[in-house]
Protein backbone atom coordinates (compact mmCIF):
# COMPACT_ATOMS: atom_id res chain seq x y z
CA UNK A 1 196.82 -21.53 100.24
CA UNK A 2 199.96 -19.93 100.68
CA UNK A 3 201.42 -19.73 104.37
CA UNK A 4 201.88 -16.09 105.35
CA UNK A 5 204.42 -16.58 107.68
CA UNK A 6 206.99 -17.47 104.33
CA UNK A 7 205.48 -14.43 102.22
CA UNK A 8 205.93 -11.36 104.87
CA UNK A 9 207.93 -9.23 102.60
CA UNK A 10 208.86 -4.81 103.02
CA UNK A 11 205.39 -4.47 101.57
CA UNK A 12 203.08 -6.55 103.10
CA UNK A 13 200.45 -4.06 105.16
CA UNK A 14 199.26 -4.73 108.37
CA UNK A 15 195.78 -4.47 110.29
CA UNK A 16 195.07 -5.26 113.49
CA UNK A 17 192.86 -4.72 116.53
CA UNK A 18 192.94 -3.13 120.30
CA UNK A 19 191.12 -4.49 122.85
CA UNK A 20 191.14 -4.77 126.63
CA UNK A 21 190.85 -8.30 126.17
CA UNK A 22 192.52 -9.82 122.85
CA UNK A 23 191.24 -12.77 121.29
CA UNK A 24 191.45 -15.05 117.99
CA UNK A 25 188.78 -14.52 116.44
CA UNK A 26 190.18 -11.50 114.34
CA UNK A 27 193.58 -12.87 113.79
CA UNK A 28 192.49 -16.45 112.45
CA UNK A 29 189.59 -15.12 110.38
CA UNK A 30 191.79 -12.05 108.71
CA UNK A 31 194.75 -13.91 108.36
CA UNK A 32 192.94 -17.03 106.77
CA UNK A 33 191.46 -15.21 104.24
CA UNK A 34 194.73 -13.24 103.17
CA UNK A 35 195.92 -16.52 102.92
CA UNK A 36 193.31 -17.65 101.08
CA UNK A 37 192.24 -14.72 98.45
CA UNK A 38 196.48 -14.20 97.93
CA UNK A 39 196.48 -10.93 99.24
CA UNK A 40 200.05 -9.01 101.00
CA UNK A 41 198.58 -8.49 104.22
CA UNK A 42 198.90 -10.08 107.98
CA UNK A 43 196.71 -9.24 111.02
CA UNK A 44 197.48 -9.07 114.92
CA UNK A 45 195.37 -8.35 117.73
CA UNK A 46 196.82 -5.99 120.63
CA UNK A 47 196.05 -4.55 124.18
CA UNK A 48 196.99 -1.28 125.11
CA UNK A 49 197.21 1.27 128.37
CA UNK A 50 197.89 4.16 126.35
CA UNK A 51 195.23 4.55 123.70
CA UNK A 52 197.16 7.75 122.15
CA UNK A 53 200.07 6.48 121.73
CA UNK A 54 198.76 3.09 120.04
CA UNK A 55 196.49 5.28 117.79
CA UNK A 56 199.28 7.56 116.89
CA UNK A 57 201.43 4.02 115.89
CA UNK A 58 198.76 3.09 113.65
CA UNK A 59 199.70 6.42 111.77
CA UNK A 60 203.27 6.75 112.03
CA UNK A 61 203.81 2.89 111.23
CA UNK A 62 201.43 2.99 107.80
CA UNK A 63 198.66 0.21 109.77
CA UNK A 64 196.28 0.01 106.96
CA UNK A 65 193.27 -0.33 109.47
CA UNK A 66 192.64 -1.16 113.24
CA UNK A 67 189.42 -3.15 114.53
CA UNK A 68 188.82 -1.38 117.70
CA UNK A 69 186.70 -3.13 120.57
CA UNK A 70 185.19 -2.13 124.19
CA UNK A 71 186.01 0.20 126.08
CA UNK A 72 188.17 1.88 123.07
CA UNK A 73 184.90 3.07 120.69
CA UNK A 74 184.18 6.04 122.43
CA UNK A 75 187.54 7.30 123.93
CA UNK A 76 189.65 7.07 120.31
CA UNK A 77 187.03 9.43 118.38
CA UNK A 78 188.66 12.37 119.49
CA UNK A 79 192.58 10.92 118.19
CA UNK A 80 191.31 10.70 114.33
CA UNK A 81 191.51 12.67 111.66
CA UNK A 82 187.99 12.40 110.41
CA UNK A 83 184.63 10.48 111.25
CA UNK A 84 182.54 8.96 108.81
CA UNK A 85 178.54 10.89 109.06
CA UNK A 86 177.14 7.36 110.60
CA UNK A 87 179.90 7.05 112.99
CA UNK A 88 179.24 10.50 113.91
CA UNK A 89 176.13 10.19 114.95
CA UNK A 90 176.68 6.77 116.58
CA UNK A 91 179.13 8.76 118.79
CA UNK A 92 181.60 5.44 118.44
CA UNK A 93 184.02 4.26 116.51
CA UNK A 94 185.02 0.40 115.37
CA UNK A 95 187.04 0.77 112.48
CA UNK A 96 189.87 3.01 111.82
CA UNK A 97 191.24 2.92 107.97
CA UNK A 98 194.52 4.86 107.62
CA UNK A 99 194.83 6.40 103.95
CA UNK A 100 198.34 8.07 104.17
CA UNK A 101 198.08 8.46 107.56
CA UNK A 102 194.51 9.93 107.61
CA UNK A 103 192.97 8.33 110.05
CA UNK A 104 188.85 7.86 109.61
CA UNK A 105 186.88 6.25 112.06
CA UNK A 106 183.84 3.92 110.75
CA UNK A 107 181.22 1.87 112.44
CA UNK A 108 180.35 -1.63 110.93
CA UNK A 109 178.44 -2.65 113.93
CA UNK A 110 175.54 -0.80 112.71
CA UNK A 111 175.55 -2.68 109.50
CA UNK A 112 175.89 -6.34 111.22
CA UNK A 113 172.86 -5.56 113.14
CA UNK A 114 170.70 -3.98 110.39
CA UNK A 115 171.57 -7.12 107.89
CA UNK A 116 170.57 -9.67 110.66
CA UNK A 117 167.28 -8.08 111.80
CA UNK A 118 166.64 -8.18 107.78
CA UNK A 119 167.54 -11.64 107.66
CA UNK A 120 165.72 -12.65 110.85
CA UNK A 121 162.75 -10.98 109.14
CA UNK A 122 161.85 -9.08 112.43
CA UNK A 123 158.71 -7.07 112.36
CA UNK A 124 159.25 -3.13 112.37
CA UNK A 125 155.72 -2.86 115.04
CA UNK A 126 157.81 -5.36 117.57
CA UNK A 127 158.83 -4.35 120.84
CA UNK A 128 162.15 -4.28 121.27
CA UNK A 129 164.40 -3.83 124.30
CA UNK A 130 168.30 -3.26 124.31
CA UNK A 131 170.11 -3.83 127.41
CA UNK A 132 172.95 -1.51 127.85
CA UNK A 133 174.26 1.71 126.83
CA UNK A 134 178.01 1.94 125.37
CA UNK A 135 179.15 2.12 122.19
CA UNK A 136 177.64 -0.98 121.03
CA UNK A 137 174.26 0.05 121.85
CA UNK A 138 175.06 3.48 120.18
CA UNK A 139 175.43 1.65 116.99
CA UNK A 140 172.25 -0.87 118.03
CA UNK A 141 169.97 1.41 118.43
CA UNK A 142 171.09 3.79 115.51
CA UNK A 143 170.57 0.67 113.51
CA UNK A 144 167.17 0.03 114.73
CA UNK A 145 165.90 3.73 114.05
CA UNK A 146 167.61 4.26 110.62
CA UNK A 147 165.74 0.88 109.86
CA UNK A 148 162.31 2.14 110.80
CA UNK A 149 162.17 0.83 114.30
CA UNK A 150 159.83 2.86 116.80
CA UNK A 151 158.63 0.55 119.79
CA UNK A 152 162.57 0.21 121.54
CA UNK A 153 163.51 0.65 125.22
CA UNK A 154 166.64 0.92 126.43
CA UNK A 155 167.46 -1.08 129.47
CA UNK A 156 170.48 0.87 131.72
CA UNK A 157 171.33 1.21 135.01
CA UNK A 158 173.54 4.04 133.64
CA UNK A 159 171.04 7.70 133.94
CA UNK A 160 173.82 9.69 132.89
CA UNK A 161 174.39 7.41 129.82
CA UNK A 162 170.82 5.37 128.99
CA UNK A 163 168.80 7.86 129.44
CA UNK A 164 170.83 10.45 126.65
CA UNK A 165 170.43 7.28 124.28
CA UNK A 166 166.96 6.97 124.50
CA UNK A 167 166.19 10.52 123.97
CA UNK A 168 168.45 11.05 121.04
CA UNK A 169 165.74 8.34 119.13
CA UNK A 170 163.17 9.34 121.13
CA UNK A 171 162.95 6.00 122.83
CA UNK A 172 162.23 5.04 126.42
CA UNK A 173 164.71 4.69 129.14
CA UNK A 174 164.73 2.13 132.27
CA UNK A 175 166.24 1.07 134.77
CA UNK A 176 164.78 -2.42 135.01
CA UNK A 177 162.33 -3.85 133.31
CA UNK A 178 159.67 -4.04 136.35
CA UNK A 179 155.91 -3.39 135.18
CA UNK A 180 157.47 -3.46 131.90
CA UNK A 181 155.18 -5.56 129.16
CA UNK A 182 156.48 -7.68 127.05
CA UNK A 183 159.02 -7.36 124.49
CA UNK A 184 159.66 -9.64 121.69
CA UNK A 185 162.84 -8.63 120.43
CA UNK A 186 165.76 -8.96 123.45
CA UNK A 187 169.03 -7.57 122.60
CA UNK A 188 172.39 -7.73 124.82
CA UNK A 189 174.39 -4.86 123.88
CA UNK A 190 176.07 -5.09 127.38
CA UNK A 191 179.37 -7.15 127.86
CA UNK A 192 176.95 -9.28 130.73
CA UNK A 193 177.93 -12.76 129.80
CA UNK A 194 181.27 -12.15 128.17
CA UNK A 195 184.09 -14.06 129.15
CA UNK A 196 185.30 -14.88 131.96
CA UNK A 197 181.74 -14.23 133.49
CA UNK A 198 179.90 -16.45 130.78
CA UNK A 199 177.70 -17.64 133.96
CA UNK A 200 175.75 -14.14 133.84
CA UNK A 201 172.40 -13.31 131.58
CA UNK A 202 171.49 -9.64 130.96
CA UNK A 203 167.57 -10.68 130.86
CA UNK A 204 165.38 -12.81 133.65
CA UNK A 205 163.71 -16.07 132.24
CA UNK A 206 160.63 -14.73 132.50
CA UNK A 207 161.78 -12.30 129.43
CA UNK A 208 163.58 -14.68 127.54
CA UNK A 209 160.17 -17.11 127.78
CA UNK A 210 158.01 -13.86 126.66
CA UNK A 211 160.65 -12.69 123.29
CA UNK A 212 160.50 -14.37 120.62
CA UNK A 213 163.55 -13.07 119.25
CA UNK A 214 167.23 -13.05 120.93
CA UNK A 215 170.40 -10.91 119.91
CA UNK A 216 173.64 -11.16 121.98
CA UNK A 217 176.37 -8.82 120.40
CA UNK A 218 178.63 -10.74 122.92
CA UNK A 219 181.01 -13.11 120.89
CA UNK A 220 182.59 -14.85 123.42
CA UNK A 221 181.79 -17.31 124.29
CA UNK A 222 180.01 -18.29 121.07
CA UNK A 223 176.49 -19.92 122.91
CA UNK A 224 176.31 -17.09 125.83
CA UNK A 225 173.87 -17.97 128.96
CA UNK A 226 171.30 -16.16 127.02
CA UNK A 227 171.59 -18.04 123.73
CA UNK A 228 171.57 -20.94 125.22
CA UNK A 229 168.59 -20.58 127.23
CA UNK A 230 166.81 -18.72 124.54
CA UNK A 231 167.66 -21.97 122.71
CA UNK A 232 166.08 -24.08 124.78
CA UNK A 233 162.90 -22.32 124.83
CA UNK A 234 162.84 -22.57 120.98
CA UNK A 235 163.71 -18.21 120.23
CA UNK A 236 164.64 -17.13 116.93
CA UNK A 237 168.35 -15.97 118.21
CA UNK A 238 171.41 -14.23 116.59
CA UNK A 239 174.68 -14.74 118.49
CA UNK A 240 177.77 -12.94 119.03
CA UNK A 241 180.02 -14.53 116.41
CA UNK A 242 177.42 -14.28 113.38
CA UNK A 243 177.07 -10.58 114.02
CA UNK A 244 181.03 -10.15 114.99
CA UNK A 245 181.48 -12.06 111.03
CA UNK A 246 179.39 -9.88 109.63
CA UNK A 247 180.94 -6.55 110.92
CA UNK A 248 184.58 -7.72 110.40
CA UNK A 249 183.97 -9.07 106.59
CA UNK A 250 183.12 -5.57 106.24
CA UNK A 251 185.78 -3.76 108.10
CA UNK A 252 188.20 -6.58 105.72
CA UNK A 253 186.56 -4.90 102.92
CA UNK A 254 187.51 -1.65 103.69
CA UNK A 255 191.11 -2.34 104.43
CA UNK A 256 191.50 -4.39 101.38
CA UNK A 257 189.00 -3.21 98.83
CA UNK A 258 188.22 -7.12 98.06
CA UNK A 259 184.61 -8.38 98.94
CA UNK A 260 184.74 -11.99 99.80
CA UNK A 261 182.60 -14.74 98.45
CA UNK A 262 179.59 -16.63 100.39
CA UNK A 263 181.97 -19.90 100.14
CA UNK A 264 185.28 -17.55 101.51
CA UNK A 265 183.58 -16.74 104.74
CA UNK A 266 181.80 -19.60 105.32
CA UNK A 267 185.62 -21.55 104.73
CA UNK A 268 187.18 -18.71 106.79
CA UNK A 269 184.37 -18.91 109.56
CA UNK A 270 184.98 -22.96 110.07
CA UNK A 271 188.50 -22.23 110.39
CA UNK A 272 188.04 -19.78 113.47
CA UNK A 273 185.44 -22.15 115.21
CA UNK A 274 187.60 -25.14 114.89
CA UNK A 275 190.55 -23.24 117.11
């Protein structure tokens, strides 16, 4: 593979991603497979305190596209140009691609989750329950209705923002999960557990014993308290990182127009887990 860092040239594009809390993952799996497929682009991950100003840099500079993470999915809607219909009715935005300086905001989240509950074979009659109520549970629970889902409860302390969620899909709302049945599908779509707090679990045991299935959307760290514990009590689980994969192999898709091969991703996913 060529070594980017001796091929930047006056037309190589950039992407990148904004985040209150910048990490690797982005830049070593983006970057690798530029490298790898011989394409004229280069990746960075950034923090910001001004989310206008970096939005209207990803405009005036020609940034192909911009990954955009917690608390950022919400807030930027209102700085682009257009929203794709899904993203719309998500009400957040991970994904801006900038097509002479139009700026549209897309949601690949909601495609990551739909392709692993297919792949986990989850039943459509399960109960499910999704802790939290931000803009990765917007996209969560979107998924979960588009895909036929009716048995979900969404688990916030939030009442100005769970309880809107749940009646948008016509789900149930909770504070905690007290008298609550079981539920066999847990999902985290709360940063609870995300580093530097990795010592925190968004479910009791008792719940985690009950599921049989476990979702984190948190990334990092890659085996979260939940995972881990769900692991040990032998749950089908989905972490973080195979659903963050999924969603940014798409979003590289969209800034590149190349789909990557099975063997790519798998070659590009070592590569970040080895940092």
């Amino acid at each position: 593979m060529q070594d980017f860092r001796f091929t930047l040239n006056k037309d190589t594009q950039m992407c990148m991603s904004l985040s209150t809390r910048p990490g690797n993952f982005g830049t070593r799996l983006h970057n690798f497979l530029y490298a790898r497929l011989d394409l004229d682009f280069f990746y960075k991950s950034f923090t910001t305190d001004n989310l206008r100003n970096a939005v209207e840099g990803i405009s005036a500079l020609g940034i192909r596209g911009c990954a955009i993470s917690m608390p950022f999915k919400e807030e930027v809607m209102p700085l682009l140009d257009r929203i794709e219909p899904s993203a719309a009715r998500i009400d957040a935005v991970n994904t801006i691609v900038n097509d002479s300086g139009v700026l549209t905001g897309l949601n690949t989240d909601y495609v990551a989750i739909q392709r692993v509950f297919v792949e986990r074979s989850i039943p459509l009659d399960a109960r499910v329950c999704v802790a939290g109520s931000g803009g990765m549970a917007k996209a969560i629970v979107s998924a979960l209705d588009d895909s036929g889902y009716r048995r979900v409860t969404i688990l916030a302390r939030n009442e100005s923002t769970g309880q809107p969620l749940a009646q948008n899909y016509g789900y149930a709302w909770r504070k905690t999960l007290d008298g609550e049945g079981d539920f066999k599908v847990l999902v985290n779509a709360s940063p609870v557990g995300m580093a530097p707090e990795a010592d925190q679990c968004p479910f009791p045991l008792e719940r985690i014993v009950q599921a049989r299935y476990v979702v984190d959307a948190v990334a990092n760290p890659v085996r979260t308290r939940l995972i881990e514990t769900a692991a040990q009590h032998s749950k089908v689980t989905v972490n973080g990182f195979e659903i963050t994969v999924i969603q940014s192999i798409e979003q590289f898709r969209l800034y590149t127009g190349v789909t990557p091969s099975a063997e790519d991703v798998r070659a590009a996913t070592e590569y970040v887990l080895k940092a």
